[in-house]
C-alpha atoms as a PDB file:
ATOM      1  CA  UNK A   1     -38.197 -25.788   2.122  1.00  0.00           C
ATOM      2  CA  UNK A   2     -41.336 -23.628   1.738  1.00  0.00           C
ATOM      3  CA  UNK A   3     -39.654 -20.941   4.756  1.00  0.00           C
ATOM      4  CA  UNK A   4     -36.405 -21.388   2.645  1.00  0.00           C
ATOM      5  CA  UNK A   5     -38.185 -20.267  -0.380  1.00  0.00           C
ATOM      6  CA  UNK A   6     -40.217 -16.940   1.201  1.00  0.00           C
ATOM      7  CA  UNK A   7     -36.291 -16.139   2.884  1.00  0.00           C
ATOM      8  CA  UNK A   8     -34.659 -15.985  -0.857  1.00  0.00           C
ATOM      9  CA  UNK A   9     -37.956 -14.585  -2.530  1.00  0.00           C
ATOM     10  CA  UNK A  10     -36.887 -11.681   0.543  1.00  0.00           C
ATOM     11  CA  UNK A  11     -33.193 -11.235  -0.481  1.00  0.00           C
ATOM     12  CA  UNK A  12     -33.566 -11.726  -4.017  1.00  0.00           C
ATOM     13  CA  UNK A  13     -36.589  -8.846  -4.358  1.00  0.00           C
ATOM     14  CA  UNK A  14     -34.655  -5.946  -4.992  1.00  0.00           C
ATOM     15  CA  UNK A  15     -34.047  -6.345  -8.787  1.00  0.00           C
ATOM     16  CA  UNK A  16     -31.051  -6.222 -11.298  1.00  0.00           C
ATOM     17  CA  UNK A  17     -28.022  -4.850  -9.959  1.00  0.00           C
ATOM     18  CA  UNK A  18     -27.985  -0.862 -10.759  1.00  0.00           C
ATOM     19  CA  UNK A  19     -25.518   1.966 -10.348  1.00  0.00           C
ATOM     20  CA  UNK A  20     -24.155   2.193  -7.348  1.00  0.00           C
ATOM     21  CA  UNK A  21     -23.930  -2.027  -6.836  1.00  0.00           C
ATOM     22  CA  UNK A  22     -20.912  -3.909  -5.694  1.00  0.00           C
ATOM     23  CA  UNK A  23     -20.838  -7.608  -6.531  1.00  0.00           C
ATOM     24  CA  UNK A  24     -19.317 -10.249  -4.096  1.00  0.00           C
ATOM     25  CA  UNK A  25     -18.782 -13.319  -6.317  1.00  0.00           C
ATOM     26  CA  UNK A  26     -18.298 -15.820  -3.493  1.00  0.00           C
ATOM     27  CA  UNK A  27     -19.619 -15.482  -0.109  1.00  0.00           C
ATOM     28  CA  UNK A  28     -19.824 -18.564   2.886  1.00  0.00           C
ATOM     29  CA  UNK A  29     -21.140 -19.705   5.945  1.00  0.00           C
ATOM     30  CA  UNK A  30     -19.741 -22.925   7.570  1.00  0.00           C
ATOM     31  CA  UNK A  31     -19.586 -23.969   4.193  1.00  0.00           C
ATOM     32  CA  UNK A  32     -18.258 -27.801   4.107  1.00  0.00           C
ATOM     33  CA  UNK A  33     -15.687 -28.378   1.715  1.00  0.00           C
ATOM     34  CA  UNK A  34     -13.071 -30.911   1.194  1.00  0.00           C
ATOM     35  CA  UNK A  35     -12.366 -33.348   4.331  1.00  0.00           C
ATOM     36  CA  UNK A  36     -12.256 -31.237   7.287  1.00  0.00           C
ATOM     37  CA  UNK A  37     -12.580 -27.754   5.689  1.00  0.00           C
ATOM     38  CA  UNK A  38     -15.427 -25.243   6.695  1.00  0.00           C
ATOM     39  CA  UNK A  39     -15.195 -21.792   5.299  1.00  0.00           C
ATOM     40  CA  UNK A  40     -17.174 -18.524   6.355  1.00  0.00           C
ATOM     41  CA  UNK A  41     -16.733 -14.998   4.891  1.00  0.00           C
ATOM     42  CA  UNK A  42     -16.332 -11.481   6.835  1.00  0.00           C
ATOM     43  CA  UNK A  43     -16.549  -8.410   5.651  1.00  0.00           C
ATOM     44  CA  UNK A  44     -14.826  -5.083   5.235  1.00  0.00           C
ATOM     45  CA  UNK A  45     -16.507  -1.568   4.086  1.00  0.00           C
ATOM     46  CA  UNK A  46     -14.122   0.688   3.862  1.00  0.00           C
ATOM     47  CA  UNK A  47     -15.305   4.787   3.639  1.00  0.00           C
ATOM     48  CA  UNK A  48     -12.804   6.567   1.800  1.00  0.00           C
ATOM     49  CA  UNK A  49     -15.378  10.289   2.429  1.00  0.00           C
ATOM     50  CA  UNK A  50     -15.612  12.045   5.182  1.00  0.00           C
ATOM     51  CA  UNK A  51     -19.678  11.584   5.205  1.00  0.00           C
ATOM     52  CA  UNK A  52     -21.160   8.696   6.544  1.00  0.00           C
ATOM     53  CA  UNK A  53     -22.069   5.841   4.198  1.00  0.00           C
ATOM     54  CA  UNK A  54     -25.077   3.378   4.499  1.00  0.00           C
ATOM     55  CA  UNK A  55     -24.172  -0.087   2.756  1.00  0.00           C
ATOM     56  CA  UNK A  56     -27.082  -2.305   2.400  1.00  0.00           C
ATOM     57  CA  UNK A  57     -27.871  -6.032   1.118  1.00  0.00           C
ATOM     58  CA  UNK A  58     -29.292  -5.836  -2.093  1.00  0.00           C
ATOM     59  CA  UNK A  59     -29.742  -9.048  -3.532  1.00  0.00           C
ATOM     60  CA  UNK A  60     -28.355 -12.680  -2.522  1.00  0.00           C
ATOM     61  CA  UNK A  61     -27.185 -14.780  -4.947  1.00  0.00           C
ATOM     62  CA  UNK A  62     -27.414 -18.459  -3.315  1.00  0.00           C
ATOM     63  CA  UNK A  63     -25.632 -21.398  -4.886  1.00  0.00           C
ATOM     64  CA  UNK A  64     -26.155 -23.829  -1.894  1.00  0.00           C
ATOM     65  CA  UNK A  65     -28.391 -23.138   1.404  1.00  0.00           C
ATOM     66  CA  UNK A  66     -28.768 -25.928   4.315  1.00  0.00           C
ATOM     67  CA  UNK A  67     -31.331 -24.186   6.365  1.00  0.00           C
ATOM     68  CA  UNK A  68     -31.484 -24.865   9.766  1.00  0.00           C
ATOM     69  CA  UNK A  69     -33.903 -22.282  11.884  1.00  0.00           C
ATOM     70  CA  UNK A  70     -34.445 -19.855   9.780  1.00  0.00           C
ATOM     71  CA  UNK A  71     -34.822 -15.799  10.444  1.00  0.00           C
ATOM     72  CA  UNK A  72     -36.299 -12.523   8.999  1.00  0.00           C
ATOM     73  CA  UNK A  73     -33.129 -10.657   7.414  1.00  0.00           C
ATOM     74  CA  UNK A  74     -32.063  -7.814   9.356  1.00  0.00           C
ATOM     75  CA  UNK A  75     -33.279  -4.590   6.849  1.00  0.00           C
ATOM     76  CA  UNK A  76     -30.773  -2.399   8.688  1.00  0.00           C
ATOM     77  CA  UNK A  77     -28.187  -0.900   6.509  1.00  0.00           C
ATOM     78  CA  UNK A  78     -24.763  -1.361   8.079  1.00  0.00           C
ATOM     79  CA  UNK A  79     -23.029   1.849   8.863  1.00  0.00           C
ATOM     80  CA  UNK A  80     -19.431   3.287   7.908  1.00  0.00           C
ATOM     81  CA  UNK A  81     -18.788   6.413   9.583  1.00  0.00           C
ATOM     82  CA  UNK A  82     -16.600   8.511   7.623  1.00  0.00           C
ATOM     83  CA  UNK A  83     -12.821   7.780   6.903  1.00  0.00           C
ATOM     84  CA  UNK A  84     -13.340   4.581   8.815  1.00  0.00           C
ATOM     85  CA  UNK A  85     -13.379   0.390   8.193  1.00  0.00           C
ATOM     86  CA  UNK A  86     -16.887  -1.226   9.289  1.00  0.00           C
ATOM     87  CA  UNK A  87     -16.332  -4.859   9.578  1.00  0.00           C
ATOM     88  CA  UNK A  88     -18.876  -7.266   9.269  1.00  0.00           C
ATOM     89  CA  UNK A  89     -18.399 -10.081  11.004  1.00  0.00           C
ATOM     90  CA  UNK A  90     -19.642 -13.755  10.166  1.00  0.00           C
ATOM     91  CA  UNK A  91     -22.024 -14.398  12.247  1.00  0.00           C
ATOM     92  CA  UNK A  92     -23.527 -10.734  11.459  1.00  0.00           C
ATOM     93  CA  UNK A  93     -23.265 -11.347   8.104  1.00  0.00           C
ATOM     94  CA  UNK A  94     -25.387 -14.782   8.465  1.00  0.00           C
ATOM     95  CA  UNK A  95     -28.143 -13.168   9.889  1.00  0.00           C
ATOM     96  CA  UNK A  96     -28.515 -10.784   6.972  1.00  0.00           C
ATOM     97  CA  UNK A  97     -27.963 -14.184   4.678  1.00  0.00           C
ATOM     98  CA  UNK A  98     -31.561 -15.608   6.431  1.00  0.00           C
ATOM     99  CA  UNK A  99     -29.652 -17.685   9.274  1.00  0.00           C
ATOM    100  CA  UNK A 100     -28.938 -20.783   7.319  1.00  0.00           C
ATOM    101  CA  UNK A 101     -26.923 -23.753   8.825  1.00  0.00           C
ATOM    102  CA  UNK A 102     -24.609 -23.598   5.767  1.00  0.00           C
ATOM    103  CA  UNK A 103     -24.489 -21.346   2.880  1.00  0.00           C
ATOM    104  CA  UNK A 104     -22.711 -20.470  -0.227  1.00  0.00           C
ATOM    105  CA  UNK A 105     -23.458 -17.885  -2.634  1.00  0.00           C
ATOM    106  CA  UNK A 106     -22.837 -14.437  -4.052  1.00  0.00           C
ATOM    107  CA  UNK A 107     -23.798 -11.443  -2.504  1.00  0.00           C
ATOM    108  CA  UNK A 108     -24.911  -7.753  -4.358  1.00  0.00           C
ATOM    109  CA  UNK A 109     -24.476  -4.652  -2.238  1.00  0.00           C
ATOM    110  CA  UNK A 110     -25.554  -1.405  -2.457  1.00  0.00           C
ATOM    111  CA  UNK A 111     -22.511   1.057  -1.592  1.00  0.00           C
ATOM    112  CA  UNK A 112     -22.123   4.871  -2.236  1.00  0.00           C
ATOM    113  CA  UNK A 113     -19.785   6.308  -3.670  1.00  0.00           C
ATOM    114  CA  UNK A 114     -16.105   5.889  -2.251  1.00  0.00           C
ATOM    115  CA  UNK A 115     -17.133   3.135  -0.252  1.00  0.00           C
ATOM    116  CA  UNK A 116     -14.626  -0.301  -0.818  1.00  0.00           C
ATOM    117  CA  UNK A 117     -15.445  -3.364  -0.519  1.00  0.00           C
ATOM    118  CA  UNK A 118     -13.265  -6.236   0.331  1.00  0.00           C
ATOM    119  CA  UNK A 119     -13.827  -9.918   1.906  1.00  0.00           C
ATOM    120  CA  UNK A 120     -12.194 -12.488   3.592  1.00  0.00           C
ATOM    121  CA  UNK A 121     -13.430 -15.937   3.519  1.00  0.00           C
ATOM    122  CA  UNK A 122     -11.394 -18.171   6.139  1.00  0.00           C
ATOM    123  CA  UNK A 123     -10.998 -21.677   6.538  1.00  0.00           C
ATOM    124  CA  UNK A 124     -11.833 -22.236  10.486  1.00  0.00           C
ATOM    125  CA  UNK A 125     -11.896 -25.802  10.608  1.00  0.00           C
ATOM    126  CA  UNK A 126      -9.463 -25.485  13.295  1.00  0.00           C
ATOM    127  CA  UNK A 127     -12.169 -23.772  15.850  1.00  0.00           C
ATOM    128  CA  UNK A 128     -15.394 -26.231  15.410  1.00  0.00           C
ATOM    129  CA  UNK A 129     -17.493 -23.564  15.294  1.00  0.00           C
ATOM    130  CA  UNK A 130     -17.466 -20.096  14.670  1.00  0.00           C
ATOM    131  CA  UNK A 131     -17.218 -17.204  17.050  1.00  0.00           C
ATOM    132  CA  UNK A 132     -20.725 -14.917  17.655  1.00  0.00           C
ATOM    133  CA  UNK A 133     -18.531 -11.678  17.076  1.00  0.00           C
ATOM    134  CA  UNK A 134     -15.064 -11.933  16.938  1.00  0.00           C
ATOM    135  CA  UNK A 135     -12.811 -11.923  13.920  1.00  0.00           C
ATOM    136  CA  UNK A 136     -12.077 -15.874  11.734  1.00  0.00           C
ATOM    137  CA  UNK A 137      -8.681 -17.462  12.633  1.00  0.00           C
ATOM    138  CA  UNK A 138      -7.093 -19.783  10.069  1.00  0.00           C
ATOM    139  CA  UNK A 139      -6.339 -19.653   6.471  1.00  0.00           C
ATOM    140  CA  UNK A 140      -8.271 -17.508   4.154  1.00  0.00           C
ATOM    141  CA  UNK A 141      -8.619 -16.126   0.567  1.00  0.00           C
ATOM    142  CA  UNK A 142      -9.453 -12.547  -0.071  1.00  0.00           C
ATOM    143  CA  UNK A 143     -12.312 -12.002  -2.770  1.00  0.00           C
ATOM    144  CA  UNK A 144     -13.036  -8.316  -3.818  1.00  0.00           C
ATOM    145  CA  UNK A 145     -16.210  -6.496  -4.455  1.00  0.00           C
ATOM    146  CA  UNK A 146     -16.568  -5.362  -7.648  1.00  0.00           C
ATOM    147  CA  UNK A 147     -18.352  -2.689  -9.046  1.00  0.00           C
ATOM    148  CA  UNK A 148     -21.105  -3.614 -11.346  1.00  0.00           C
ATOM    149  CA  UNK A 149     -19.484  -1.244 -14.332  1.00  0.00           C
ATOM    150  CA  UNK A 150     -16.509  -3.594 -14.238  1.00  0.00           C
ATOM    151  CA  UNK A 151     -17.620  -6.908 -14.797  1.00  0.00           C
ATOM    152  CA  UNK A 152     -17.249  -8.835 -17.812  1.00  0.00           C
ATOM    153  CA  UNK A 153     -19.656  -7.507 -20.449  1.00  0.00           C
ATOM    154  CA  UNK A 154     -21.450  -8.900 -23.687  1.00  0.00           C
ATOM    155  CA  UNK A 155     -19.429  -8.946 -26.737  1.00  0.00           C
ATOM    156  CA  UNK A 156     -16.123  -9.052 -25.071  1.00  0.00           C
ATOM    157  CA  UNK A 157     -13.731 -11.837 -24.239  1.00  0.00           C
ATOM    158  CA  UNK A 158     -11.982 -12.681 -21.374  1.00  0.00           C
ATOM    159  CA  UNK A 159      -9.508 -14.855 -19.827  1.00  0.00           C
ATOM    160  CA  UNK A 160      -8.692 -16.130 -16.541  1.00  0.00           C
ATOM    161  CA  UNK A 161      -5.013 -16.782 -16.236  1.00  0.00           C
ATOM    162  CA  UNK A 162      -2.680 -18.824 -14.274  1.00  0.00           C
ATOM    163  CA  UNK A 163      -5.112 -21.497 -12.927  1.00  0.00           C
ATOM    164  CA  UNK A 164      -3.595 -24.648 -12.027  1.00  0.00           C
ATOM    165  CA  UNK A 165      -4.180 -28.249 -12.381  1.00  0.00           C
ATOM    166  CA  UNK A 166      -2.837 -32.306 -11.751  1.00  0.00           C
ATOM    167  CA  UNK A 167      -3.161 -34.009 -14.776  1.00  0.00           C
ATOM    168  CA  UNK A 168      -2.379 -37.444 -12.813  1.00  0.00           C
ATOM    169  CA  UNK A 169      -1.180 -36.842  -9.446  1.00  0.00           C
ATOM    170  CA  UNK A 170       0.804 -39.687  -8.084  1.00  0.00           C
ATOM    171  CA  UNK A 171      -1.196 -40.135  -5.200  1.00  0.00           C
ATOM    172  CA  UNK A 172      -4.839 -40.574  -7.073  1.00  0.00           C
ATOM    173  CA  UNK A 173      -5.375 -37.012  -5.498  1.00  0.00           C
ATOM    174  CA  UNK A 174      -4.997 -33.564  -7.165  1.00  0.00           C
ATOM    175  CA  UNK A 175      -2.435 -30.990  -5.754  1.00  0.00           C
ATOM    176  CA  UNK A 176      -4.180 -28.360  -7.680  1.00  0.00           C
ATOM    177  CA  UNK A 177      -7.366 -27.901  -7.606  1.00  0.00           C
ATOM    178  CA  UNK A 178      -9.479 -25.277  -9.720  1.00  0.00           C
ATOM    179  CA  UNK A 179     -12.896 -23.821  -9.461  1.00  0.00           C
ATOM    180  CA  UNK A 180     -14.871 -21.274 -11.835  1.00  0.00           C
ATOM    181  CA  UNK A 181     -17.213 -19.016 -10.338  1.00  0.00           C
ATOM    182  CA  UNK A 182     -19.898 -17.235 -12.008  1.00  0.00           C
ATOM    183  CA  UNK A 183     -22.207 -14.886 -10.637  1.00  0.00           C
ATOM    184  CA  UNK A 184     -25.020 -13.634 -12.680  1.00  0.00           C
ATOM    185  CA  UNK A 185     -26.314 -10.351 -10.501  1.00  0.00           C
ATOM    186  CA  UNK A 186     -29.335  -9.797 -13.311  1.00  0.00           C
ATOM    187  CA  UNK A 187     -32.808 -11.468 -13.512  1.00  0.00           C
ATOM    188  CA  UNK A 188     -32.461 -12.800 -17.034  1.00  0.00           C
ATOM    189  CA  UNK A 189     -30.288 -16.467 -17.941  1.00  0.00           C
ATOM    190  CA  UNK A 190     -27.006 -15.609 -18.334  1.00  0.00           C
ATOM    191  CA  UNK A 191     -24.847 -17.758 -20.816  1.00  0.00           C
ATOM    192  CA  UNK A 192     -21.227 -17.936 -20.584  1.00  0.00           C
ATOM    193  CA  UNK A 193     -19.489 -19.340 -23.231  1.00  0.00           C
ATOM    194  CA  UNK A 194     -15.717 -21.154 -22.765  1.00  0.00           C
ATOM    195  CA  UNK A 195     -13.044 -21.499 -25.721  1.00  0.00           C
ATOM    196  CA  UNK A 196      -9.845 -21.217 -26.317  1.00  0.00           C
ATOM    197  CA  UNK A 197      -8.577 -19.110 -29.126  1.00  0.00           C
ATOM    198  CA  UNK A 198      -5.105 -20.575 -29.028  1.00  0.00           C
ATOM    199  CA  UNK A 199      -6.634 -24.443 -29.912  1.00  0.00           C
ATOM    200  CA  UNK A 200      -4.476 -26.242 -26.964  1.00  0.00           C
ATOM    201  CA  UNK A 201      -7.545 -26.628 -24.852  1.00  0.00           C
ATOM    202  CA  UNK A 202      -9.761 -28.683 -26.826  1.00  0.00           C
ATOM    203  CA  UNK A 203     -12.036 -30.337 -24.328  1.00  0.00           C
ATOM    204  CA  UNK A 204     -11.867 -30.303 -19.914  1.00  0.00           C
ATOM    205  CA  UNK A 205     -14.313 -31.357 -17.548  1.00  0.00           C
ATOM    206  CA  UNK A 206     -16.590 -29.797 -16.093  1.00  0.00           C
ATOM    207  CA  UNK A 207     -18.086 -31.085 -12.452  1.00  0.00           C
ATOM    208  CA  UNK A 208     -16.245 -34.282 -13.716  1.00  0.00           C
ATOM    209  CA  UNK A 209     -18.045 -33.948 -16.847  1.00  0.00           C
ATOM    210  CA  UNK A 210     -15.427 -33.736 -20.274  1.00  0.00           C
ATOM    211  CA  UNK A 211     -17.036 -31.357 -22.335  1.00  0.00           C
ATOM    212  CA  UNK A 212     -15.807 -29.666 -25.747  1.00  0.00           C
ATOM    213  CA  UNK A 213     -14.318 -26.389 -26.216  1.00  0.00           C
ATOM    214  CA  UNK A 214     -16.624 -24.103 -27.129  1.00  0.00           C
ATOM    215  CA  UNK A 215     -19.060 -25.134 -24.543  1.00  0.00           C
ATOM    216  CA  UNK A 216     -21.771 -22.971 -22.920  1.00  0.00           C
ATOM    217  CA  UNK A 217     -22.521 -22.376 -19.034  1.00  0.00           C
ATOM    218  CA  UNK A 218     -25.533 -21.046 -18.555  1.00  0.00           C
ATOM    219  CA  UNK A 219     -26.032 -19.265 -14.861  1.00  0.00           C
ATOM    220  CA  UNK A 220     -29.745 -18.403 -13.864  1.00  0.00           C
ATOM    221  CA  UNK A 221     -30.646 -14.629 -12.883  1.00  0.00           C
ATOM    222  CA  UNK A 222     -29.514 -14.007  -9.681  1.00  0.00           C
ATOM    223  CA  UNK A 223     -27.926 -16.710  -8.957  1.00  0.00           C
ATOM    224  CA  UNK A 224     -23.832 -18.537  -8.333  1.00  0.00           C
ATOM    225  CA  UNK A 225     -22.680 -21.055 -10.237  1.00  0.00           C
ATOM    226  CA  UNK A 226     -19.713 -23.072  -9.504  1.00  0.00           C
ATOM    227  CA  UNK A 227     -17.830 -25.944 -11.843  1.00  0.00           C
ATOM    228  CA  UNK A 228     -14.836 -27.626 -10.980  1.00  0.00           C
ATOM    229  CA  UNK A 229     -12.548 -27.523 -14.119  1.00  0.00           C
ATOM    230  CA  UNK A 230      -9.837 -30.275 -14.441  1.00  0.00           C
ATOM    231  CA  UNK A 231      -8.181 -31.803 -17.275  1.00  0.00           C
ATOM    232  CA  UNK A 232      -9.763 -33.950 -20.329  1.00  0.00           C
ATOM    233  CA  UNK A 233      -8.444 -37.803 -19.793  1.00  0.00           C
ATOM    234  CA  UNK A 234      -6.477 -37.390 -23.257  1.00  0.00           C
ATOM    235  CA  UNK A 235      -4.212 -34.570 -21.088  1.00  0.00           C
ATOM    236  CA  UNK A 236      -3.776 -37.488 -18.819  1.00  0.00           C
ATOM    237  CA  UNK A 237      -0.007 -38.812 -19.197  1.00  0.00           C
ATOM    238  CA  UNK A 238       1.466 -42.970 -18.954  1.00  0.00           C
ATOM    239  CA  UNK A 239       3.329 -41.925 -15.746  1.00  0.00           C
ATOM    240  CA  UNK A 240       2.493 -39.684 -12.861  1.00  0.00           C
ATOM    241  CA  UNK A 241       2.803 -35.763 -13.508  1.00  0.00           C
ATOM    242  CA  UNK A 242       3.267 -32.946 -11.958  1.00  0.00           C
ATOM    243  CA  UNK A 243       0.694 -29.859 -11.329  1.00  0.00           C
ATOM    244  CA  UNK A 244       0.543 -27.456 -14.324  1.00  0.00           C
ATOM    245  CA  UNK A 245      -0.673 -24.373 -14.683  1.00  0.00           C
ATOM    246  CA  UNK A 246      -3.414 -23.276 -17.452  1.00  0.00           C
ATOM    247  CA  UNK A 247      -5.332 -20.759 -18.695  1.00  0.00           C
ATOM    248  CA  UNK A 248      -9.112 -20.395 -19.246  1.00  0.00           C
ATOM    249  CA  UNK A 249     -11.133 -18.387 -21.979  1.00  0.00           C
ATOM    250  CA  UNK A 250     -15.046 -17.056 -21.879  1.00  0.00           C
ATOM    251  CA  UNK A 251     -17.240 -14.376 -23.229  1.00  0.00           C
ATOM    252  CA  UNK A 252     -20.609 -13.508 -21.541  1.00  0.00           C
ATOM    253  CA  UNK A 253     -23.728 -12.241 -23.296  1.00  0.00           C
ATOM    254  CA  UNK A 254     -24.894 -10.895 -20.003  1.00  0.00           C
ATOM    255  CA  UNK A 255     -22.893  -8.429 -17.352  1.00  0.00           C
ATOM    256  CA  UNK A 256     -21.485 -11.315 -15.044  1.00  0.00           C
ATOM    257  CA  UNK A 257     -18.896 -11.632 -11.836  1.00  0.00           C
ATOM    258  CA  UNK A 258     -16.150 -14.289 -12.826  1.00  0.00           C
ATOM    259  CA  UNK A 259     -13.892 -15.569 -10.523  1.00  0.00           C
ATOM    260  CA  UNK A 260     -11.683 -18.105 -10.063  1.00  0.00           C
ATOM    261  CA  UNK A 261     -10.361 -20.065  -7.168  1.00  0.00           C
ATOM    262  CA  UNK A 262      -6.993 -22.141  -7.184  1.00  0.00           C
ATOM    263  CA  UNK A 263      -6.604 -24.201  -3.984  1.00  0.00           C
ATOM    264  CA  UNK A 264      -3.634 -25.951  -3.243  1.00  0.00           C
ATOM    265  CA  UNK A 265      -4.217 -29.047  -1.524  1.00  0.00           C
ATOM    266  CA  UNK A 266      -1.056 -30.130   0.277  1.00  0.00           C
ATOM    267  CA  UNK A 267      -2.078 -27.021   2.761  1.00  0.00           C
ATOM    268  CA  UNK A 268      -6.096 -26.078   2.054  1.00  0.00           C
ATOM    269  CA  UNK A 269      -4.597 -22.560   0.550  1.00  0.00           C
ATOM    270  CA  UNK A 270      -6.461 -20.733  -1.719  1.00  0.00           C
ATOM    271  CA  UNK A 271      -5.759 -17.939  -3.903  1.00  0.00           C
ATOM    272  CA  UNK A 272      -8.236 -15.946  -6.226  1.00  0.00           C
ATOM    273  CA  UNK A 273      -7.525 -14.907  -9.601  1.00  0.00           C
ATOM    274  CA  UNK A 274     -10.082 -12.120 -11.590  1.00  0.00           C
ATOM    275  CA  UNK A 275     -10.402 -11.812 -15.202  1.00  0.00           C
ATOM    276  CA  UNK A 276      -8.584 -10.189 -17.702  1.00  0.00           C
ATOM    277  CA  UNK A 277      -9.843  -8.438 -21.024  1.00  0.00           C
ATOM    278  CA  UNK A 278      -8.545 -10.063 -24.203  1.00  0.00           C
ATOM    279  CA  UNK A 279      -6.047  -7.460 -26.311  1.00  0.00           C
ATOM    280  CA  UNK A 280      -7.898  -6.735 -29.650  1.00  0.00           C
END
């Protein structure tokens, strides 16, 4: 734990995300999930210049580290020639994470100008382990970098629509399931607050916890938080139901990367849906 500790006092030196900074809300490593499931992230840095960019790591945002042997980060920069993809593979992108066994967390990049940055975090399950350098097989949900100026800000309200749900699933098992993401890039406590300015959402749980609507999250500096948000038990009907599809509500009071994941469970599928400003 003590190596674990100096690794992440490493990655998370740099400071608050500046200028410049791309946010990755969700990044993996072998990450166990539900049953079977193991998930690990690649990426892509795309140079849209004819100069050649430098991309480095500037801060990691861990959620949940299983350390196994651990290493020094690499302090290379990774290099895009011009007009031109650089993929990062998993296994590259592990080393630069501090080798753990299993990770999950968000990741802060720093990225000229021009430079985009995109993800894809696969469910592998199928190979046992992944590959040294070669490209993830198997299902997989893209999740975007985003540029610090465009994440949610204090003083405005967002919402996250289209997430989905099971009420009460025939089976005693969820067809949709739903989890919020929040990744807090700065060094001070983030709060996020959830409510819903229609009044149809009155209280949900929370990491199987019912809570009521408002209700603050609060997300450390530099750091990923994750809740699993399902249904209150009074949404709950007599009979089984059928999935549903809802929409969730929060305003920040610190620049933070939202992000929702909807995974449909009959097939391990996941699909990611970003936040949306509220109309004033």
């Amino acid at each position: 734990m003590k190596i674990l500790a100096i690794v992440l006092a490493m990655l998370g030196a740099v400071g608050p995300a500046m200028a410049g900074e791309v946010v990755i809300p969700v990044v993996a490593w072998d990450a166990h999930g539900v049953g079977s499931n193991r998930w690990s992230t690649e990426l892509y840095l795309s140079n849209t210049a004819p100069q050649q960019a430098l991309v480095t790591v500037a801060v990691v945002l861990p959620l949940r580290v299983v350390q196994q042997v651990p290493c020094l980060p690499p302090v290379a920069p990774f290099v895009v020639p011009g007009f031109s993809t650089r993929v990062v593979t998993a296994a590259e992108l592990n080393r630069y994470l501090g080798c753990p066994g299993q990770f999950v967390g968000g990741l802060v990049l720093e990225a000229p100008a021009g430079v985009v940055v995109a993800t894809r975090m696969t469910n592998h399950k199928a190979l046992g382990e992944v590959p040294e350098e070669e490209l993830l097989q198997g299902l997989s949900q893209e999740i975007p970098g985003l540029p610090t100026a465009t994440l949610p800000q204090p003083g405005e309200e967002y919402m996250l629509p289209a997430l989905g749900w099971h009420p009460q699933p025939c089976t005693g098992r969820a067809q949709l399931d739903t989890y919020l993401y929040l990744a807090n890039p700065g060094m001070a406590m983030a709060t996020v607050t959830l409510f819903d300015p229609s009044g149809r959402i009155q209280r949900l749980s929370l990491n199987r916890q019912v809570v009521t609507l408002p209700y603050e999250l609060t997300v450390p500096g530099e750091r990923l938080a994750q809740f699993l948000v399902a249904p209150a038990p009074e949404v709950m009907t007599a009979v089984c139901g059928k999935p549903a599809i809802f929409d969730l509500f929060f305003r920040p009071d610190q620049p933070v990367a939202a992000l929702a994941s909807v995974v449909d469970r009959s097939t391990q599928d996941a699909r990611t849906v970003l936040p949306a400003a509220l109309s004033k």
